[in-house]
N, C-alpha and C. Protein backbone atom coordinates (compact mmCIF):
# COMPACT_ATOMS: atom_id res chain seq x y z
N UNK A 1 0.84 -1.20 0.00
CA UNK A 1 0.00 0.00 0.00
C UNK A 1 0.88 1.24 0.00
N UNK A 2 1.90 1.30 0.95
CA UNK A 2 2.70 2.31 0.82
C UNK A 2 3.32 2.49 -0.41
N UNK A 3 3.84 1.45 -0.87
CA UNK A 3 4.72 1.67 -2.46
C UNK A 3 3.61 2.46 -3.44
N UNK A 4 2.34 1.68 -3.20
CA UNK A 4 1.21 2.35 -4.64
C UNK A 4 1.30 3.89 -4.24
N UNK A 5 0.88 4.36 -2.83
CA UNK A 5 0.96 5.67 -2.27
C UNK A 5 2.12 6.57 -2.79
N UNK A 6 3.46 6.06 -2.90
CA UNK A 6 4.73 7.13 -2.91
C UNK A 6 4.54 6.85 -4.76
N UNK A 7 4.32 5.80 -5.24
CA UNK A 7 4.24 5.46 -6.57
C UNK A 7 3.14 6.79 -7.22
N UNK A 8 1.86 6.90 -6.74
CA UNK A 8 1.60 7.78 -7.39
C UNK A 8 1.34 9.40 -6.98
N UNK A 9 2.40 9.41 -5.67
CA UNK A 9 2.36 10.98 -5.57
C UNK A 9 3.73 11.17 -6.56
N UNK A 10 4.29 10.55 -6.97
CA UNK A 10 5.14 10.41 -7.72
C UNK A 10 4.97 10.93 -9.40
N UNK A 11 3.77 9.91 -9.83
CA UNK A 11 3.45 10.06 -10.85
C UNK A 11 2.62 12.19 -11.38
N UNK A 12 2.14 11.80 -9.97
CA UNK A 12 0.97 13.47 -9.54
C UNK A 12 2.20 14.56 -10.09
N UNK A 13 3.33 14.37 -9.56
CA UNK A 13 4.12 15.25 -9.04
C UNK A 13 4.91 15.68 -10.55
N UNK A 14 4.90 14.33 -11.47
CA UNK A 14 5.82 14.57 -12.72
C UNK A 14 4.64 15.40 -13.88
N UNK A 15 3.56 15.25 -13.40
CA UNK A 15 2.41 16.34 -14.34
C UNK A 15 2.49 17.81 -13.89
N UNK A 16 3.60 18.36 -13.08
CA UNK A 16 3.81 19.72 -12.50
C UNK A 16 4.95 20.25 -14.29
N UNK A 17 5.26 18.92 -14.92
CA UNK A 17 6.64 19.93 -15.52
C UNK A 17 5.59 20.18 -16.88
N UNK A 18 4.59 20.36 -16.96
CA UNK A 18 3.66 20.29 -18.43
C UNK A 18 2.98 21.64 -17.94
N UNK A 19 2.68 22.55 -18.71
CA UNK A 19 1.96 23.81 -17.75
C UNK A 19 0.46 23.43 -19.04
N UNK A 20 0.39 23.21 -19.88
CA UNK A 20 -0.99 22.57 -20.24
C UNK A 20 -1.69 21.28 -19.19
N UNK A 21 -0.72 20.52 -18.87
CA UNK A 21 -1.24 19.28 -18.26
C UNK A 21 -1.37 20.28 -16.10
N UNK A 22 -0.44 20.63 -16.29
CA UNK A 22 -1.11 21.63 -14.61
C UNK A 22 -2.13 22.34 -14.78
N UNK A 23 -2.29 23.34 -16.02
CA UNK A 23 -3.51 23.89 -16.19
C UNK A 23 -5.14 22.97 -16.36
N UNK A 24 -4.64 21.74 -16.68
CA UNK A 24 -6.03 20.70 -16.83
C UNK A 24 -6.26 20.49 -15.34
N UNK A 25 -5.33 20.13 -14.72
CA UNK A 25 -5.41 19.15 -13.11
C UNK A 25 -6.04 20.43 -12.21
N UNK A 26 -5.65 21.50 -12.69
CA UNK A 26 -6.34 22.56 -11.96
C UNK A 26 -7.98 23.04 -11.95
N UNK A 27 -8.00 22.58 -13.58
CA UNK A 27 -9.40 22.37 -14.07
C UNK A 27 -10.13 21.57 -13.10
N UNK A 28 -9.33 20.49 -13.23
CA UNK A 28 -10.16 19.18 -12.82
C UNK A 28 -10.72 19.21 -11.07
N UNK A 29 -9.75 19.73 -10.59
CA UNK A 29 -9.73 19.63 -9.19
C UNK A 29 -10.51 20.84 -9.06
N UNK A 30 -10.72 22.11 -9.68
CA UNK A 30 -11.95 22.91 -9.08
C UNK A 30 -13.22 22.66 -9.12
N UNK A 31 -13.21 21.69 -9.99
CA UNK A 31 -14.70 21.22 -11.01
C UNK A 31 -15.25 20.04 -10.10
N UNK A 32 -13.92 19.16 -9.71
CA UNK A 32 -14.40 18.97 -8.01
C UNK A 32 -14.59 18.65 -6.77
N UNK A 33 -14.04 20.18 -7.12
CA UNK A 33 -14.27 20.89 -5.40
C UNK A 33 -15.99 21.37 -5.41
N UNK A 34 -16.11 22.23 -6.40
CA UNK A 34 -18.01 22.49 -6.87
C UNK A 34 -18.77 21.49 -7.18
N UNK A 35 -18.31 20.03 -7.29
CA UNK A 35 -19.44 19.21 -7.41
C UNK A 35 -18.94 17.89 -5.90
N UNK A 36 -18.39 17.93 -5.29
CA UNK A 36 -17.73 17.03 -3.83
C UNK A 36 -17.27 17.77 -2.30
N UNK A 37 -16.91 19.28 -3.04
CA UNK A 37 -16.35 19.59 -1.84
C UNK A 37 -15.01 19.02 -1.39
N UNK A 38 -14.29 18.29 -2.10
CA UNK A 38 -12.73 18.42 -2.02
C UNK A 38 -11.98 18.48 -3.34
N UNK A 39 -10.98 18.40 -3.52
CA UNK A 39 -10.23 18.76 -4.45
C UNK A 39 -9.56 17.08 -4.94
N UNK A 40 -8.82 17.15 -5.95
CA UNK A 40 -8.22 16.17 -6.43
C UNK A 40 -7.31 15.59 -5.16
N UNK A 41 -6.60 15.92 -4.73
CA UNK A 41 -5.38 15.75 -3.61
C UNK A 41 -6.34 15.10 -2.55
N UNK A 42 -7.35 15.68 -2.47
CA UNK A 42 -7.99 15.52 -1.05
C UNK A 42 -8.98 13.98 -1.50
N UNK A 43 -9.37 13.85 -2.67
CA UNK A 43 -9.76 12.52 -2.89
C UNK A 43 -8.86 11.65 -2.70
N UNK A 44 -7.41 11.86 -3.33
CA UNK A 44 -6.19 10.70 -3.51
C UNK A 44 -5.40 10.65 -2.04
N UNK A 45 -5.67 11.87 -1.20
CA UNK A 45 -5.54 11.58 0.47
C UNK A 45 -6.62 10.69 1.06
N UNK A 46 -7.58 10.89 0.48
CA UNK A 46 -8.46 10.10 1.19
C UNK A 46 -8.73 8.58 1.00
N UNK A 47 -8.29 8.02 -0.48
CA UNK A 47 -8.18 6.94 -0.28
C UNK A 47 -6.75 6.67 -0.24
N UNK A 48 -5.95 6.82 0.09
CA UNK A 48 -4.37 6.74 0.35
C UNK A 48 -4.33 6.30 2.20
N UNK A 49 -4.96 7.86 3.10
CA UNK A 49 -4.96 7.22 4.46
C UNK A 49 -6.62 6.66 4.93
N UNK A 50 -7.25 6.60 4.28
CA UNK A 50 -8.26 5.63 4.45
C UNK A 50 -9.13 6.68 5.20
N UNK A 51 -8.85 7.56 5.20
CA UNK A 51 -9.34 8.90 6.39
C UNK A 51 -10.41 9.78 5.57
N UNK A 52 -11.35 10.67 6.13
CA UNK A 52 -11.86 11.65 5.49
C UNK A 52 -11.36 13.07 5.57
N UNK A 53 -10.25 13.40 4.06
CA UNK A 53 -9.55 14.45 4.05
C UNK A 53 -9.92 15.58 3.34
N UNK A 54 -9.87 16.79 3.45
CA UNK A 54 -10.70 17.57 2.77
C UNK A 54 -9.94 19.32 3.40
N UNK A 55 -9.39 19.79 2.12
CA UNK A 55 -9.33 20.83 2.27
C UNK A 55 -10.14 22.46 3.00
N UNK A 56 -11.41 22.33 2.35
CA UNK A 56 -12.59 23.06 3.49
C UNK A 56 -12.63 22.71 4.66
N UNK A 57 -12.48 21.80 5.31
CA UNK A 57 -12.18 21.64 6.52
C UNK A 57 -11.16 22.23 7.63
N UNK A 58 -9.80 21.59 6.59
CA UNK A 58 -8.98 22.61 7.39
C UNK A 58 -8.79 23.79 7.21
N UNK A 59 -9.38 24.72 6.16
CA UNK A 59 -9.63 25.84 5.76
C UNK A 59 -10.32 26.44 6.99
N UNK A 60 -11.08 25.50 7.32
CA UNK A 60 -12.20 26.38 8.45
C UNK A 60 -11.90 26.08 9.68
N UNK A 61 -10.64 25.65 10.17
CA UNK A 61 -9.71 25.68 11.56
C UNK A 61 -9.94 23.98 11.75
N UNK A 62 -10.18 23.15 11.30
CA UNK A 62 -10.35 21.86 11.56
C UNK A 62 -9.21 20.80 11.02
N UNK A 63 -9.39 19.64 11.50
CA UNK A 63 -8.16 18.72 11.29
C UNK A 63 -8.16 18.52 9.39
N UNK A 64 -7.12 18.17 8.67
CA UNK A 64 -7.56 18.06 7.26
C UNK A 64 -7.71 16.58 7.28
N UNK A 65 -7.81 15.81 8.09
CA UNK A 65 -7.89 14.42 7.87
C UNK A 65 -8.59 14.20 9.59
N UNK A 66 -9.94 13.33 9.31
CA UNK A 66 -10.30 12.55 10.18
C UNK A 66 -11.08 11.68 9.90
N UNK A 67 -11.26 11.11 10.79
CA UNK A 67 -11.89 9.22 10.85
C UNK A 67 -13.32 9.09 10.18
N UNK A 68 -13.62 8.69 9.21
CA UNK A 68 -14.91 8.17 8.64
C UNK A 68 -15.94 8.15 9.73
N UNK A 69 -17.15 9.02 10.08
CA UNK A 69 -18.16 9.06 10.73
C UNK A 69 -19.23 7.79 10.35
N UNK A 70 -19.42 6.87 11.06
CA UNK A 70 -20.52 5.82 11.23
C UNK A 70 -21.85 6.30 10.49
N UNK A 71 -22.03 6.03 9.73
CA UNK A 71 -23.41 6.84 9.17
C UNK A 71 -24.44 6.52 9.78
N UNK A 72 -24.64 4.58 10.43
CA UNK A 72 -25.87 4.29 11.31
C UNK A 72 -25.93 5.05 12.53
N UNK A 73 -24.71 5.57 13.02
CA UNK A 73 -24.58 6.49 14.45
C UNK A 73 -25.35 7.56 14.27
N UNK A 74 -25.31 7.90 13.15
CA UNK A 74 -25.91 10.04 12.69
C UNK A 74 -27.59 9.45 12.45
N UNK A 75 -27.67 8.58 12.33
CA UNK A 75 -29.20 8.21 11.81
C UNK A 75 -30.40 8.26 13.61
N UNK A 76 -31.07 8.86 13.10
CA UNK A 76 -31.92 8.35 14.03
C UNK A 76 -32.48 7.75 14.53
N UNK A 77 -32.87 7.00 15.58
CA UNK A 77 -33.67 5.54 15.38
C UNK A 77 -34.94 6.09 14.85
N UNK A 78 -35.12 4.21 14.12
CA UNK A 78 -35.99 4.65 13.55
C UNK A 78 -37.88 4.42 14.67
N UNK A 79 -38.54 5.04 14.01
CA UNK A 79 -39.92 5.07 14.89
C UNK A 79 -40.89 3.76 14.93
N UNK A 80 -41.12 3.20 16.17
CA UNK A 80 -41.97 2.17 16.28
C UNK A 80 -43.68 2.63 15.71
N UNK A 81 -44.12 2.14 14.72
CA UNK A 81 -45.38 2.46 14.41
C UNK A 81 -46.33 1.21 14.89
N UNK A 82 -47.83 1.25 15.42
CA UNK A 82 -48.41 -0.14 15.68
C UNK A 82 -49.63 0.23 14.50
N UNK A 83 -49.92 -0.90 13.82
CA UNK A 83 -50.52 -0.63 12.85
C UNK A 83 -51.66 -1.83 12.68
N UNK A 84 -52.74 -0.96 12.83
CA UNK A 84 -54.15 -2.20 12.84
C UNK A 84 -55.12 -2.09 11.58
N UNK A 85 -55.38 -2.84 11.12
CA UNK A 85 -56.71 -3.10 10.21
C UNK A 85 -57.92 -2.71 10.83
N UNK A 86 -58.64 -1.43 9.59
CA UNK A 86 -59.54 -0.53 9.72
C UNK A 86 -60.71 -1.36 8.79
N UNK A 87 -61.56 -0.32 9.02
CA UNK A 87 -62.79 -0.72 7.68
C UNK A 87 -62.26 0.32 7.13
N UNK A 88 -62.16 -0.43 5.50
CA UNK A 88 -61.34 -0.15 4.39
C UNK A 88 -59.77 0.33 4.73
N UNK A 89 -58.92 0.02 5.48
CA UNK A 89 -57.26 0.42 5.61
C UNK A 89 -56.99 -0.03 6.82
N UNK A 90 -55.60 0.99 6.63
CA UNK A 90 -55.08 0.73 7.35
C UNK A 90 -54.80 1.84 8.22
N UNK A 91 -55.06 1.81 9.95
CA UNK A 91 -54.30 2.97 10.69
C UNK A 91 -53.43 2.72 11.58
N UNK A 92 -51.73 3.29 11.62
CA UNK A 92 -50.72 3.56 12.49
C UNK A 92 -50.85 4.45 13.38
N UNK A 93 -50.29 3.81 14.53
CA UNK A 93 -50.33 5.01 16.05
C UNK A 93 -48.64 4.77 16.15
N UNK A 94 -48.48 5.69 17.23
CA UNK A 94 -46.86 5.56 18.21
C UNK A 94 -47.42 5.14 19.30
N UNK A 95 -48.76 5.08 19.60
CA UNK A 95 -48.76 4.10 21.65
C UNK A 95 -49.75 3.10 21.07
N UNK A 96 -49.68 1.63 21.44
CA UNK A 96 -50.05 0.64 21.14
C UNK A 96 -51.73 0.66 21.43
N UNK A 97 -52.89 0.36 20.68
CA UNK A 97 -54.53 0.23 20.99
C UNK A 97 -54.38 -0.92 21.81
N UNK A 98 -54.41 -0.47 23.24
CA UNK A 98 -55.00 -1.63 24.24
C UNK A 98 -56.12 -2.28 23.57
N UNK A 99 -57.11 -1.48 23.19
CA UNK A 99 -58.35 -2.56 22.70
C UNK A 99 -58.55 -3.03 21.46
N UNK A 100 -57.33 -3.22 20.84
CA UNK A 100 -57.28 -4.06 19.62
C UNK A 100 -57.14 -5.09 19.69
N UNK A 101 -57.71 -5.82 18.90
CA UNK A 101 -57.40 -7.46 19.17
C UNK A 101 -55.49 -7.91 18.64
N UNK A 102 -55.44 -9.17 18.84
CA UNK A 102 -54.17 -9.52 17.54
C UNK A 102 -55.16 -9.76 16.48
N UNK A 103 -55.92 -10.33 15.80
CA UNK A 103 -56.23 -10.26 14.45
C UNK A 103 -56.28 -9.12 13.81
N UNK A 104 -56.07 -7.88 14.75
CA UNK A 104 -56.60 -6.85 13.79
C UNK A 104 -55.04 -6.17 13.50
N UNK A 105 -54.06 -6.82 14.67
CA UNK A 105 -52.56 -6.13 14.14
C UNK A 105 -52.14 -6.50 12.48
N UNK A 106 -51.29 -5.42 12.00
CA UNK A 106 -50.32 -5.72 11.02
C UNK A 106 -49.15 -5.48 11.22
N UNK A 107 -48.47 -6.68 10.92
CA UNK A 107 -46.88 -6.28 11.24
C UNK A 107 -46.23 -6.53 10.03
């Protein structure tokens, strides 16, 4: 992993002596930054240290690299609905009908 890493900051680094080929990478990397929010570098940091790296970040006093956020953690739980058979449908509550039968639950 390390060799592919130094291998292609390597390669990054030999497209600096072309000022057409720097003028494209510059292209490329603003185009997106406006459609991702990081830049070229900050994608090839990010899968390089496995981290979430991103220039705006440390732009705005923050670390430029940190740990992939759990996405099930940010989620909310989700809501218990109890749901009984109506004439003609169906109706969901959040507190369970004491006086429903079980035939009339749907789960």
């Amino acid at each position: 992993m390390l060799r592919m890493s130094v291998l292609g900051a390597c390669l990054l680094g030999l497209t600096a002596c072309d000022p057409s080929t720097q003028a494209m990478m510059t292209g490329a990397s603003l185009v997106s930054l406006a459609h991702t929010k990081k830049t070229l570098g900050d994608h090839f940091n990010t899968w390089a240290f496995d981290k979430d790296c991103s220039t705006l970040q440390y732009v705005n006093g923050e670390e430029y690299c940190i740990e992939f956020e759990d996405e099930e953690a940010k989620m909310p739980p989700e809501k218990v609905l109890h749901c009984y058979r109506t004439l003609g449908g169906v109706s969901c509550y959040r507190e369970p009908d004491k006086s429903a039968s079980a035939q009339t639950r749907v789960y």
